[in-house]
N, C-alpha and C. Protein backbone atom coordinates (compact mmCIF):
# COMPACT_ATOMS: atom_id res chain seq x y z
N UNK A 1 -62.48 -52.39 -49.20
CA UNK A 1 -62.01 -53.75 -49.09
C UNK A 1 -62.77 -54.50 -48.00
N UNK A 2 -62.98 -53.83 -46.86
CA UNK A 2 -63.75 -54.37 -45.46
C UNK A 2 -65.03 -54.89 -46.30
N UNK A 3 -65.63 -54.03 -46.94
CA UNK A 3 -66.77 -54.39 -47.37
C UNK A 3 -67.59 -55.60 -48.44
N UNK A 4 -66.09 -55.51 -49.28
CA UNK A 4 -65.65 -56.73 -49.98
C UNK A 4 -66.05 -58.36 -49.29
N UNK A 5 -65.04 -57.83 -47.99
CA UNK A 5 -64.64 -59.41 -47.58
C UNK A 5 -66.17 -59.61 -46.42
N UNK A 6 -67.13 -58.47 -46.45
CA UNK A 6 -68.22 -58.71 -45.30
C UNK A 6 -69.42 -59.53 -46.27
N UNK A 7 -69.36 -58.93 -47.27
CA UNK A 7 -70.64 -59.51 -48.61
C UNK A 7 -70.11 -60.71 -49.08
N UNK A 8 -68.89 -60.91 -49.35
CA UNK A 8 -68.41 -62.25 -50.06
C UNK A 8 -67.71 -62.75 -49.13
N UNK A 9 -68.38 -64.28 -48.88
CA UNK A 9 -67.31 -65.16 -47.89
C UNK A 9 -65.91 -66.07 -48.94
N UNK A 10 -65.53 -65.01 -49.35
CA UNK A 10 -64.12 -65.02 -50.23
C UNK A 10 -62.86 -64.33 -49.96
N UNK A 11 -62.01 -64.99 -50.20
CA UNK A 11 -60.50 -64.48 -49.95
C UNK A 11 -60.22 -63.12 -50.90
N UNK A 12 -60.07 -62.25 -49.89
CA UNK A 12 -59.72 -60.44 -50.65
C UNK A 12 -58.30 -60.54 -50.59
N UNK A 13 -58.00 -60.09 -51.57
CA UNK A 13 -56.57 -60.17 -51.66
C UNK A 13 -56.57 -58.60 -52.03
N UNK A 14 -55.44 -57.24 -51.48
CA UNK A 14 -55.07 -56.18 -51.85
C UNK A 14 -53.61 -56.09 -52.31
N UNK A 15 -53.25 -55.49 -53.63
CA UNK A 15 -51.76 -55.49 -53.51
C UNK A 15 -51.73 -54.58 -54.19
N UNK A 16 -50.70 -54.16 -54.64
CA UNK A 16 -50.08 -52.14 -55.27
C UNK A 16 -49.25 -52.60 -56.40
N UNK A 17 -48.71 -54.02 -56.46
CA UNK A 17 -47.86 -54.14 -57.77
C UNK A 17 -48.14 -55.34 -58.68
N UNK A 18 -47.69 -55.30 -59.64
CA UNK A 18 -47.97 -56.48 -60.69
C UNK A 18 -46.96 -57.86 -59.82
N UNK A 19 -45.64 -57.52 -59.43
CA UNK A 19 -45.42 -58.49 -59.15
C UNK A 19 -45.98 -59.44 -58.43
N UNK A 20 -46.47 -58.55 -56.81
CA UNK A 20 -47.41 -59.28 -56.03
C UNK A 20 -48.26 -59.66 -56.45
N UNK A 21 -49.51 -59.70 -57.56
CA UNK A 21 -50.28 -60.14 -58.05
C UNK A 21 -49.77 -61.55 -59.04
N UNK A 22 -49.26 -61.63 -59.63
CA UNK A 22 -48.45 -62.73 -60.11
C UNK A 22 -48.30 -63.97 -59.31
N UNK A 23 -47.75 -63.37 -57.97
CA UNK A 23 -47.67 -64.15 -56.74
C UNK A 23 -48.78 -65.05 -56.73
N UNK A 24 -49.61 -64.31 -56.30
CA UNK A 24 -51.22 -64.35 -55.77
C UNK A 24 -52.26 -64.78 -56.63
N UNK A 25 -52.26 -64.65 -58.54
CA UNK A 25 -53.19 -64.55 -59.09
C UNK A 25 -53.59 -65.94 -58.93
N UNK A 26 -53.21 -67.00 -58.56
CA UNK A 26 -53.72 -68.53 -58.94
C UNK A 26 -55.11 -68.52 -57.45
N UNK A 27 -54.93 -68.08 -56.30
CA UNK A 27 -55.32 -67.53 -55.73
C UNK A 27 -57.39 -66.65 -56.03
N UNK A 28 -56.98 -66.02 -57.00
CA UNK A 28 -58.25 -65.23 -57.46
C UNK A 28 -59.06 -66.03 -58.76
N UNK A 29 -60.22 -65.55 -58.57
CA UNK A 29 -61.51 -65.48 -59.92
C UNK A 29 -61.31 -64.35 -60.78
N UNK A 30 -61.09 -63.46 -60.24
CA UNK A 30 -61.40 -61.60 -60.64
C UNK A 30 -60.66 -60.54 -59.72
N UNK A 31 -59.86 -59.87 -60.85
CA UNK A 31 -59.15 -59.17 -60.48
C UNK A 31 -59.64 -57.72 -60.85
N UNK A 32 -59.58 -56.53 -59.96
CA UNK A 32 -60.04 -55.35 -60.22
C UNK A 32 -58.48 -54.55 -60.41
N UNK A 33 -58.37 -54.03 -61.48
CA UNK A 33 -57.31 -53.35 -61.77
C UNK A 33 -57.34 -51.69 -61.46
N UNK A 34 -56.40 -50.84 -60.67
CA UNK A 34 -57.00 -49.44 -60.71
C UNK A 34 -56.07 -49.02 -62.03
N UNK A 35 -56.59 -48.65 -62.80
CA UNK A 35 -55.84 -47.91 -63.75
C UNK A 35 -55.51 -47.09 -64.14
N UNK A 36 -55.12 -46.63 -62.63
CA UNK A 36 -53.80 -45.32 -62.32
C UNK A 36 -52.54 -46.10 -61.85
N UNK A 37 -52.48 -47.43 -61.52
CA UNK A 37 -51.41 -47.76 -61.19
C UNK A 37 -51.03 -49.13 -62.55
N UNK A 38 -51.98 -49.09 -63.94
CA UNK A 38 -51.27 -49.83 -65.14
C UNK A 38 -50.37 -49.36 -65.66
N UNK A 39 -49.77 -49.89 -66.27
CA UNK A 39 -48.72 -49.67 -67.39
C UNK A 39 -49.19 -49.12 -68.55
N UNK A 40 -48.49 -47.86 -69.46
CA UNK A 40 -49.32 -47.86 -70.76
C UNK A 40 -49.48 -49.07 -71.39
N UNK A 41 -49.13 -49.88 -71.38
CA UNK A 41 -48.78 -51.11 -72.21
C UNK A 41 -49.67 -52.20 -71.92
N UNK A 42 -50.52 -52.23 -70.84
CA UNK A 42 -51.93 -52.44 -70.04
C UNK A 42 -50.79 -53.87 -69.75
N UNK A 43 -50.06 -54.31 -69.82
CA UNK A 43 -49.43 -55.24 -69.44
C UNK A 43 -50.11 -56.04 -68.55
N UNK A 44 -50.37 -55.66 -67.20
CA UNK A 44 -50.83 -55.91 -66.30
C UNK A 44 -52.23 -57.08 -66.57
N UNK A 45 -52.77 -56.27 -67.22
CA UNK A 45 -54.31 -56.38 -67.41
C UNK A 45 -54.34 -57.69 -68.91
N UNK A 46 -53.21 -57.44 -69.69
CA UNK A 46 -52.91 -58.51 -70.49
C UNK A 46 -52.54 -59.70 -69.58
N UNK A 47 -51.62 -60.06 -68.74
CA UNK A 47 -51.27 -61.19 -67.72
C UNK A 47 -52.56 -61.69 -67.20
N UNK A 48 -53.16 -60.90 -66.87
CA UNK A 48 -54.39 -61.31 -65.90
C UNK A 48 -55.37 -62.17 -66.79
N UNK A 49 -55.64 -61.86 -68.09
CA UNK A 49 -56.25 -61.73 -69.01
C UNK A 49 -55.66 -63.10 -69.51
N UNK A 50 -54.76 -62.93 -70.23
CA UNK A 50 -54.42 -65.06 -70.36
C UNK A 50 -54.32 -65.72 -69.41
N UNK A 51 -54.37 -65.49 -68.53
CA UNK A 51 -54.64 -66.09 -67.00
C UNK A 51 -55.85 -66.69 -67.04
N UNK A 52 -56.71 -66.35 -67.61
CA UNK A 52 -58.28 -66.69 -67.77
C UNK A 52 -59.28 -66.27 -66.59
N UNK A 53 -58.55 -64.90 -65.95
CA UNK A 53 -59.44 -64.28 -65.05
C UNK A 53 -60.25 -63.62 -65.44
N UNK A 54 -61.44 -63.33 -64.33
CA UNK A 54 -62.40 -62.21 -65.03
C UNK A 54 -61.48 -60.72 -64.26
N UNK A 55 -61.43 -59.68 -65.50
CA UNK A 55 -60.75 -58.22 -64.87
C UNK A 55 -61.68 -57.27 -65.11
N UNK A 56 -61.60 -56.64 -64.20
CA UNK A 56 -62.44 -55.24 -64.11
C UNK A 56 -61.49 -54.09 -64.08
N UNK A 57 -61.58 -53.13 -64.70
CA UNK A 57 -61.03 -52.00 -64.76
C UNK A 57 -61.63 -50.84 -63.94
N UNK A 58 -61.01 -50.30 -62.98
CA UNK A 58 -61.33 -49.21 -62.42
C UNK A 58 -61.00 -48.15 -62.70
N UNK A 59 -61.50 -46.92 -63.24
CA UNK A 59 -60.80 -45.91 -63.63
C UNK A 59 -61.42 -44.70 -62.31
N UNK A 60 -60.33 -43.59 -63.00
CA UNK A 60 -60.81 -42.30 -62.04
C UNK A 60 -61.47 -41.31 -62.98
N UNK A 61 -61.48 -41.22 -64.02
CA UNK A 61 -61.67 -40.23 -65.07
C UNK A 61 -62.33 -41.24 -65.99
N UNK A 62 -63.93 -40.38 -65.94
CA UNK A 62 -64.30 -41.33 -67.27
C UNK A 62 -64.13 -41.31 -68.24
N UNK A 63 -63.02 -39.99 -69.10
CA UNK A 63 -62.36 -40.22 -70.36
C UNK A 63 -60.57 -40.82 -69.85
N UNK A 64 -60.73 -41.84 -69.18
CA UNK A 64 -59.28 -42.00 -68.94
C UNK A 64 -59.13 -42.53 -70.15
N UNK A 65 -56.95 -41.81 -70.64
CA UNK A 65 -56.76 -42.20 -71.97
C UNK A 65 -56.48 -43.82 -72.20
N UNK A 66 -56.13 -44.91 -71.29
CA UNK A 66 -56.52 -46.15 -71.36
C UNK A 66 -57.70 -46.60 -71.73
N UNK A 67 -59.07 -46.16 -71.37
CA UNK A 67 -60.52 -46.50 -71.67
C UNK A 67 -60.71 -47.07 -72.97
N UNK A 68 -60.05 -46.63 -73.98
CA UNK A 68 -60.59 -47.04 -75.46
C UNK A 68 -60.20 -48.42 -75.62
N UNK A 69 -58.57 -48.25 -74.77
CA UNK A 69 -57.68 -49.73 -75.13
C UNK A 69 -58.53 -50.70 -73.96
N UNK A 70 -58.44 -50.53 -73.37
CA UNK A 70 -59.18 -51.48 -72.01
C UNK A 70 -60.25 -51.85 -72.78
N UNK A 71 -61.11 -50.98 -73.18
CA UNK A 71 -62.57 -51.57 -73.71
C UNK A 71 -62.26 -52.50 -74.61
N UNK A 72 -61.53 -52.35 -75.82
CA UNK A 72 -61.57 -53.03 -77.03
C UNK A 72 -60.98 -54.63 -76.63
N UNK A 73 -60.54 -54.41 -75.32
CA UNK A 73 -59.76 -55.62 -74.83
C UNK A 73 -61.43 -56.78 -74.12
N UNK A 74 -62.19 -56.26 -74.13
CA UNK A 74 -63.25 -56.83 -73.59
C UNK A 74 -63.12 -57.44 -72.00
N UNK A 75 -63.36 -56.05 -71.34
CA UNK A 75 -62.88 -57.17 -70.04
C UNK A 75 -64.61 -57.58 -69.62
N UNK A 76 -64.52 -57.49 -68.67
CA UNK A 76 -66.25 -58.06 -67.72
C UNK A 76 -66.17 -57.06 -66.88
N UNK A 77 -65.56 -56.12 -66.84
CA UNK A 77 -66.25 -54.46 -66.20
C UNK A 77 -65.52 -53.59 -65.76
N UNK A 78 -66.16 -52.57 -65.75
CA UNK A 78 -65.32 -50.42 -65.85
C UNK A 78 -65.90 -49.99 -64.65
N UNK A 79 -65.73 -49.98 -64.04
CA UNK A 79 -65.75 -49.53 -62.73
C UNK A 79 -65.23 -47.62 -62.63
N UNK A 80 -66.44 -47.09 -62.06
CA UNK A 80 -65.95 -45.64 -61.90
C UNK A 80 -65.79 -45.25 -60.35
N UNK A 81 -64.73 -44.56 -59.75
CA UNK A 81 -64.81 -44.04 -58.80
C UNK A 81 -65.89 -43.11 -57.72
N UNK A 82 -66.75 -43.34 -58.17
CA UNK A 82 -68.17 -42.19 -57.85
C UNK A 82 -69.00 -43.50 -57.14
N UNK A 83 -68.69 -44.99 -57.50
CA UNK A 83 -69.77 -45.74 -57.63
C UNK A 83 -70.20 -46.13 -55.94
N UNK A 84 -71.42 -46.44 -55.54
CA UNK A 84 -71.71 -46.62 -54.85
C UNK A 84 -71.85 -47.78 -54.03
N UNK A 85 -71.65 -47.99 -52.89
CA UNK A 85 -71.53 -49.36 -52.00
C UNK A 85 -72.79 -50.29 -53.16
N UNK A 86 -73.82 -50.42 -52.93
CA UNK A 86 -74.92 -50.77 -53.73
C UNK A 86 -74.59 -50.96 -55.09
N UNK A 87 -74.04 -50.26 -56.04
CA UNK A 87 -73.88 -50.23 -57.08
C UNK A 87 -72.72 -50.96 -56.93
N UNK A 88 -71.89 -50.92 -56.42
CA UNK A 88 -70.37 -51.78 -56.29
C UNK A 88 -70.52 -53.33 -56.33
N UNK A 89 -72.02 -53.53 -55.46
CA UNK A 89 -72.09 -55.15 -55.41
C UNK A 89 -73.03 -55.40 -56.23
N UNK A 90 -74.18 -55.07 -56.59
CA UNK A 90 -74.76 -55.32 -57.52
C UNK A 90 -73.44 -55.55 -59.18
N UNK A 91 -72.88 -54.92 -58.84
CA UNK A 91 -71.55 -54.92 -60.25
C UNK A 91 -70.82 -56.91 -60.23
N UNK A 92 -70.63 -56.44 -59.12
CA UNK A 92 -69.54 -57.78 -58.87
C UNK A 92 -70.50 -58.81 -58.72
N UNK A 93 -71.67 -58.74 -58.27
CA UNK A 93 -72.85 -59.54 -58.36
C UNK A 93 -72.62 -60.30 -60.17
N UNK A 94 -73.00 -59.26 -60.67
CA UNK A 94 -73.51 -59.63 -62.24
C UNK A 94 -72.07 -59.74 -62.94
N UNK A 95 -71.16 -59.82 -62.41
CA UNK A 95 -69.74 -60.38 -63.03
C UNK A 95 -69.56 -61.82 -62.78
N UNK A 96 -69.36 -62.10 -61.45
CA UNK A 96 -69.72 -63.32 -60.71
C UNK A 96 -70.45 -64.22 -61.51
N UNK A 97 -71.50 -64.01 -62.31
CA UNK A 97 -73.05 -64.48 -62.81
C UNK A 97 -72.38 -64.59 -64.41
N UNK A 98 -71.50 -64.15 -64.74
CA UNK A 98 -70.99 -64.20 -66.31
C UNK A 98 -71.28 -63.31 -67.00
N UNK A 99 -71.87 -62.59 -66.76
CA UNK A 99 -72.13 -61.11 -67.44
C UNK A 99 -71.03 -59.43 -67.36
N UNK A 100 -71.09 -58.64 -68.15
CA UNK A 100 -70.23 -57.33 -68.47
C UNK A 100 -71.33 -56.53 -67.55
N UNK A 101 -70.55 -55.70 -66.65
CA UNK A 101 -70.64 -54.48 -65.78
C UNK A 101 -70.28 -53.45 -67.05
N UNK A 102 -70.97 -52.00 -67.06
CA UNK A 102 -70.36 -51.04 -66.99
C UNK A 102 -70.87 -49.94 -66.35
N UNK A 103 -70.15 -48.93 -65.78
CA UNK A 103 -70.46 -47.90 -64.73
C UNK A 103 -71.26 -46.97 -65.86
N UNK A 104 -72.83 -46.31 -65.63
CA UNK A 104 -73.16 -45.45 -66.39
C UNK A 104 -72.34 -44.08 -66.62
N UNK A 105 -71.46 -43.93 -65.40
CA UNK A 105 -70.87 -42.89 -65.93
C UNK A 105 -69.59 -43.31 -66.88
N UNK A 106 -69.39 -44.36 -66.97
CA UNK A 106 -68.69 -44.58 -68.66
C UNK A 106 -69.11 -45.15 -69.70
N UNK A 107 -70.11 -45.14 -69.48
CA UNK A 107 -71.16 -45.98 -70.52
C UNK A 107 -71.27 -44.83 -72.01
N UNK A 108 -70.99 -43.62 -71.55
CA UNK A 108 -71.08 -42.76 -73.31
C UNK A 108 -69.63 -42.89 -73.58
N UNK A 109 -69.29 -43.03 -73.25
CA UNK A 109 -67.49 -42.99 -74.06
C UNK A 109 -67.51 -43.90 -74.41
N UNK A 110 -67.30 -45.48 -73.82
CA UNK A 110 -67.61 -46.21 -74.21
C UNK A 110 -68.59 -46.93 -75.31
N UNK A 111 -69.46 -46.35 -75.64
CA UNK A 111 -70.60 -46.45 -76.39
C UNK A 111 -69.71 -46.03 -77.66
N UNK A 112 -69.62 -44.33 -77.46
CA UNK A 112 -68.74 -44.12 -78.88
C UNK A 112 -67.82 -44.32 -79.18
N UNK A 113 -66.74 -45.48 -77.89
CA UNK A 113 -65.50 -46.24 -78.46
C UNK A 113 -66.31 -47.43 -79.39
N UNK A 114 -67.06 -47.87 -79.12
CA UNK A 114 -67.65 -48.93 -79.71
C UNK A 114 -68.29 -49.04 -80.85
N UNK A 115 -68.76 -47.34 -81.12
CA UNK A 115 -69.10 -47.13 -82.98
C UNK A 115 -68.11 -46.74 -83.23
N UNK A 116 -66.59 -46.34 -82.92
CA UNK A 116 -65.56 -45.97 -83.52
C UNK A 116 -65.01 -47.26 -84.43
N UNK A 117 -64.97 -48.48 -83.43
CA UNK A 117 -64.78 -49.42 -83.58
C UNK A 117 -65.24 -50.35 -84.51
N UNK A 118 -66.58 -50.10 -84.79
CA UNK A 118 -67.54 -50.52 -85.78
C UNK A 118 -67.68 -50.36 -86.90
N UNK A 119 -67.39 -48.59 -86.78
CA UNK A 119 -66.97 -48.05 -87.97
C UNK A 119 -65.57 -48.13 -89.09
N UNK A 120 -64.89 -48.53 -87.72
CA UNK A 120 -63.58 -48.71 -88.74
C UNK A 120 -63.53 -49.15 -90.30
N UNK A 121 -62.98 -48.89 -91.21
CA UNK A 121 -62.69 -49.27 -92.25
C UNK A 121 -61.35 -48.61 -92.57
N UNK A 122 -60.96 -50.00 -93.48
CA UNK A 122 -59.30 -49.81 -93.50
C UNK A 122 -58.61 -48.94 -94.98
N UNK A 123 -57.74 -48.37 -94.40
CA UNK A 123 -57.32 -47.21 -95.09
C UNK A 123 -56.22 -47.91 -96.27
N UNK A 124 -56.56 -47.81 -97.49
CA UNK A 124 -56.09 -48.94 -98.58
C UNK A 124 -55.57 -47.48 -99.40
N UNK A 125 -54.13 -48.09 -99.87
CA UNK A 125 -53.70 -46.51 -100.64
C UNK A 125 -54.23 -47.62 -102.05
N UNK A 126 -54.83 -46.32 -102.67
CA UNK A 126 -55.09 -46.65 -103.95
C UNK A 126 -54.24 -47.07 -104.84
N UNK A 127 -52.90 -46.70 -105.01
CA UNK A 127 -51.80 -46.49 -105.92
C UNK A 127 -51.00 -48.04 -105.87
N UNK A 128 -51.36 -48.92 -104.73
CA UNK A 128 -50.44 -50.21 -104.55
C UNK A 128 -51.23 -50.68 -104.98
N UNK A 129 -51.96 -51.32 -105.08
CA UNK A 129 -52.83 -52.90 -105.56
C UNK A 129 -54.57 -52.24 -106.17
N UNK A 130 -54.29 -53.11 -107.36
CA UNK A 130 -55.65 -52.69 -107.76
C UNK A 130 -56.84 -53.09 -106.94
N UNK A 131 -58.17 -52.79 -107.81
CA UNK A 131 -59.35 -53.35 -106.41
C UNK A 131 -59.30 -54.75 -106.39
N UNK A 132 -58.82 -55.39 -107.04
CA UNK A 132 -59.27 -57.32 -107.66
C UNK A 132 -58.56 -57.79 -106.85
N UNK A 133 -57.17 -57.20 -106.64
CA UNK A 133 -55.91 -57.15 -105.76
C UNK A 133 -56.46 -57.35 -104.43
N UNK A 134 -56.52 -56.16 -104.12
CA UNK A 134 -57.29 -56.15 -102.65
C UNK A 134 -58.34 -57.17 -102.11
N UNK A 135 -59.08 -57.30 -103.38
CA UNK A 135 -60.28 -58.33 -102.45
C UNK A 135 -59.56 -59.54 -102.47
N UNK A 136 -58.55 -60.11 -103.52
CA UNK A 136 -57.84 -61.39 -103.20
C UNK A 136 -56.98 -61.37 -101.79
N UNK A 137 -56.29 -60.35 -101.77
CA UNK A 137 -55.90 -60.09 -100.43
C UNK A 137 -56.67 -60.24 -98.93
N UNK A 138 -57.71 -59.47 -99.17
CA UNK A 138 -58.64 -59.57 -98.27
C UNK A 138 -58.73 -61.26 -97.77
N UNK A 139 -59.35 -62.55 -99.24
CA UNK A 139 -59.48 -63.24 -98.39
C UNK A 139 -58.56 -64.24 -98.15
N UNK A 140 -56.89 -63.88 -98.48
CA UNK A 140 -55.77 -64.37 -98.33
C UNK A 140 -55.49 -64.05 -96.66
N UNK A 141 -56.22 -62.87 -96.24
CA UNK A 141 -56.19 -62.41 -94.61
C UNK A 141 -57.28 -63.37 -93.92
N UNK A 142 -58.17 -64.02 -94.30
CA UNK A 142 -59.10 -64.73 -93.98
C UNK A 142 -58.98 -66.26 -93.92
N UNK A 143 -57.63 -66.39 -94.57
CA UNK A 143 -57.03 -68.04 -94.95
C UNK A 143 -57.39 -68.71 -95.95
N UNK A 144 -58.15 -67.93 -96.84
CA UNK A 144 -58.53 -68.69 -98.27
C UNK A 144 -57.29 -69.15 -99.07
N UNK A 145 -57.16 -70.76 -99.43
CA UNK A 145 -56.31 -70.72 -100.61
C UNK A 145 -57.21 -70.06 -102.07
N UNK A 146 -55.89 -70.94 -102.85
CA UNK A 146 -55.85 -70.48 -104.27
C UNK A 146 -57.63 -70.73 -104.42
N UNK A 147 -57.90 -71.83 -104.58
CA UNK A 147 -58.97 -72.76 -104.93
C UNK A 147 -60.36 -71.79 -103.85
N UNK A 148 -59.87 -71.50 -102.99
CA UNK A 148 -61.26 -70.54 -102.33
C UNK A 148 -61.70 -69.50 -102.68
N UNK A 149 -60.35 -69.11 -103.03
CA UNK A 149 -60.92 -67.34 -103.95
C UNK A 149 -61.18 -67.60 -104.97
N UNK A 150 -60.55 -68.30 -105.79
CA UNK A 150 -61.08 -68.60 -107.34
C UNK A 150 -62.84 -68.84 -107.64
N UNK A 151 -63.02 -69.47 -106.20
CA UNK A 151 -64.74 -70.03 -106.21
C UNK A 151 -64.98 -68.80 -105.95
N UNK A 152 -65.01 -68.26 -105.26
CA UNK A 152 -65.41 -66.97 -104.29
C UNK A 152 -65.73 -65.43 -105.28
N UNK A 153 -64.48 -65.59 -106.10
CA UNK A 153 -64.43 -64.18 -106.85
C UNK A 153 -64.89 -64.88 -108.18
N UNK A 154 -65.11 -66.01 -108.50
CA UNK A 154 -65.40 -66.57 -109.90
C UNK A 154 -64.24 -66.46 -111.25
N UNK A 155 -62.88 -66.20 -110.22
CA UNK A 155 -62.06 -66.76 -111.35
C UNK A 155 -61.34 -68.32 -111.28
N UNK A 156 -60.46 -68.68 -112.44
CA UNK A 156 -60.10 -69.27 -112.54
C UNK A 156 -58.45 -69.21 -111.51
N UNK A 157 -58.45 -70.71 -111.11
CA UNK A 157 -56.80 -70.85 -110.11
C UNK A 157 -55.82 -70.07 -110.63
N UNK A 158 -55.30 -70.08 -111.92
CA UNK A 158 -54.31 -69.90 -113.19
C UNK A 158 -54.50 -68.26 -112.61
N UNK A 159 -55.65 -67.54 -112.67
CA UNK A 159 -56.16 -66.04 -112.37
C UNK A 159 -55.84 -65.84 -111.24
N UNK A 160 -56.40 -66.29 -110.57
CA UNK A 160 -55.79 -66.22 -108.79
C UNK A 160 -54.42 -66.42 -108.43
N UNK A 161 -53.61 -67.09 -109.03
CA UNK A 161 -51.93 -67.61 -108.91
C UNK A 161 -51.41 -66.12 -109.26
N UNK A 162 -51.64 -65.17 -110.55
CA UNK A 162 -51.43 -64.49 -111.29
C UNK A 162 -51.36 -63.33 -109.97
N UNK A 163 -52.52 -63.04 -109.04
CA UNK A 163 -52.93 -61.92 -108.61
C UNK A 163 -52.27 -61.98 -107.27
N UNK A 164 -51.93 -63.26 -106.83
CA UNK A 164 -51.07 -63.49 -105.48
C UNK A 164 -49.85 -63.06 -105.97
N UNK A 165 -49.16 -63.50 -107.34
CA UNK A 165 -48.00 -62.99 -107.44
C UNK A 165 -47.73 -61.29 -107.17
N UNK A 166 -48.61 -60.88 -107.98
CA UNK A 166 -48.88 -59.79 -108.14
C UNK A 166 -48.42 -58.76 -106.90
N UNK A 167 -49.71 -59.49 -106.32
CA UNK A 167 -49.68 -58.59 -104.88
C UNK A 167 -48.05 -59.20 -104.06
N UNK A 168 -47.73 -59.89 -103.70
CA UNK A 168 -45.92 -60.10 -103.27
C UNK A 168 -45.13 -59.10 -103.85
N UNK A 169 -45.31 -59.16 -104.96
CA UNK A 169 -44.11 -58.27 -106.27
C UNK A 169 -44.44 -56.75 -105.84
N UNK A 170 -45.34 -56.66 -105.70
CA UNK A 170 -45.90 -55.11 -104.99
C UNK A 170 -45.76 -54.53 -103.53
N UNK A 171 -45.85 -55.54 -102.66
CA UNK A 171 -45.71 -55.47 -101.51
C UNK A 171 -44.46 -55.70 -100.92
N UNK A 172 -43.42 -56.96 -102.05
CA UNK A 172 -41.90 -56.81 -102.00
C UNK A 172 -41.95 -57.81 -100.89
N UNK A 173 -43.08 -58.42 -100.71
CA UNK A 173 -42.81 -59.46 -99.33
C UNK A 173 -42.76 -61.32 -99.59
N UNK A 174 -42.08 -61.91 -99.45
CA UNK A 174 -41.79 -63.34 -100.07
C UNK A 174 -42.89 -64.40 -100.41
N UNK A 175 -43.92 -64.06 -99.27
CA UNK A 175 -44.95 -65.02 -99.29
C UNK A 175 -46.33 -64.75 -99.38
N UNK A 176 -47.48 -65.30 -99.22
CA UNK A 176 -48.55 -64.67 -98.96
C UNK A 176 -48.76 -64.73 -97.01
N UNK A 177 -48.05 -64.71 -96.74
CA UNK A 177 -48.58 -64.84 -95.09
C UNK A 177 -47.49 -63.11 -94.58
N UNK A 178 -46.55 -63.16 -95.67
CA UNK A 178 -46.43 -62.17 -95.05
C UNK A 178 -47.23 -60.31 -96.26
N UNK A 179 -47.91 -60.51 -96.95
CA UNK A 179 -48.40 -60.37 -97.83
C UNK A 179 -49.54 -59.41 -97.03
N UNK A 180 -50.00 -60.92 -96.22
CA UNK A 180 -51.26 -60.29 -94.98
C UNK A 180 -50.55 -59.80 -93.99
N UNK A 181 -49.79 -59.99 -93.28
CA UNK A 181 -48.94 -59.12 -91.83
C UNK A 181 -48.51 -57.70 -92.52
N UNK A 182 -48.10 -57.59 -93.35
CA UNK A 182 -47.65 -55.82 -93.63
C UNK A 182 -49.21 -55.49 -94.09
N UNK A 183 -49.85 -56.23 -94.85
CA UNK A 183 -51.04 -55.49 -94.90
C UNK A 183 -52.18 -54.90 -93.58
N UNK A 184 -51.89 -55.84 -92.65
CA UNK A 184 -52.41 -56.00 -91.32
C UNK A 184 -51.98 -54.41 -90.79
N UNK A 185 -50.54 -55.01 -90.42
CA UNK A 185 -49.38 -53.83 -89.50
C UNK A 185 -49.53 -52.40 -90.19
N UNK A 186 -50.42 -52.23 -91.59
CA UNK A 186 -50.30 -50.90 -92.35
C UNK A 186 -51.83 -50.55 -92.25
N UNK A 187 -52.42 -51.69 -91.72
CA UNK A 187 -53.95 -50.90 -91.38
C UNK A 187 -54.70 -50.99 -92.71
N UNK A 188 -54.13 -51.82 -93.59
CA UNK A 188 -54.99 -51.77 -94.85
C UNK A 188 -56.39 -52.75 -94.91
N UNK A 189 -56.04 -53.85 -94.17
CA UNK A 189 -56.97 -54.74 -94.22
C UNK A 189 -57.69 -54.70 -93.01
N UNK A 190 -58.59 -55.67 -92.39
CA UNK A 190 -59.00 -55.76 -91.34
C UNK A 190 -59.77 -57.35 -91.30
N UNK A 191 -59.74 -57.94 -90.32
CA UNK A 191 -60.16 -59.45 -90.29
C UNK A 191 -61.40 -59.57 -89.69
């Protein structure tokens, strides 16, 4: 922290709880989170985060089981416990500047959270909705009306009306908005 407040002629603020930070956050640019003292629920790091701060995550373990969720959350930097005075400011340097930090020693986990991520594709049970189904669905998750998919897939509205019903009557859900949320919440689709 001494070292903090000797390189940056900026207000260091230290605190141990979410509440005190709450207090304080109007206060900060960037908040460094240790994430041995988050919530599973990264709560913390969500507040900070619509706050429109920049957050850095500090971990102790470079497979900490938060890491995957933290990453996918996109903060502006992972900070590892090993890191060095030098390496510490050069970090906060290039955060400061608008750019993503990450500590090389989490840089491979990270890496393969990030083709996990890439890779995803969504797990569609065959047995509910045919394929024609699905891709209308798909761009019913995307906000297409009637008239967009009809262009899109090259059928006719009358065809498309037919296949929205369809998929409701199957899915047992009233509308098409909720049509896409159980499809969402079941991991079938992806946006």
């Amino acid at each position: 922290m001494e070292l903090l407040k000797k390189k940056w002629q900026s207000r260091i603020i230290a605190l141990n709880d979410g509440k005190a930070l709450d207090d304080n956050l109007y206060l900060c640019d960037l908040v460094i989170i240790d994430v041995a003292l988050e919530c599973p629920d990264l709560s913390l790091t969500k507040h900070c985060l619509a706050r429109n701060k920049k957050v850095v995550a500090w971990v102790d373990q470079p497979d900490h089981k938060l890491l995957p969720k933290l990453f996918e959350m996109g903060l502006n930097g992972y900070f590892y416990n090993g890191m060095e005075e030098e390496e510490l400011l050069h970090a906060l340097y290039i955060i400061q500047l608008g750019k993503r930090y990450i500590n090389p020693t989490l840089a491979n986990n990270l890496l393969d959270e990030y083709v996990r991520i890439q890779n995803w594709q969504p797990s569609r049970p065959d047995d509910i909705l045919s394929k024609r189904e699905w891709e209308v669905l798909q761009l019913l998750s995307k906000g297409y009306n009637n008239f967009d998919i009809a262009s899109t897939l090259y059928l006719s509205d009358k065809t498309v009306k037919n296949y929205v019903s369809s998929i409701l009557k199957k899915l047992n859900v009233p509308d098409r908005t909720n049509a896409v949320l159980k499809a969402l919440k079941q991991q079938w689709l992806h946006i």
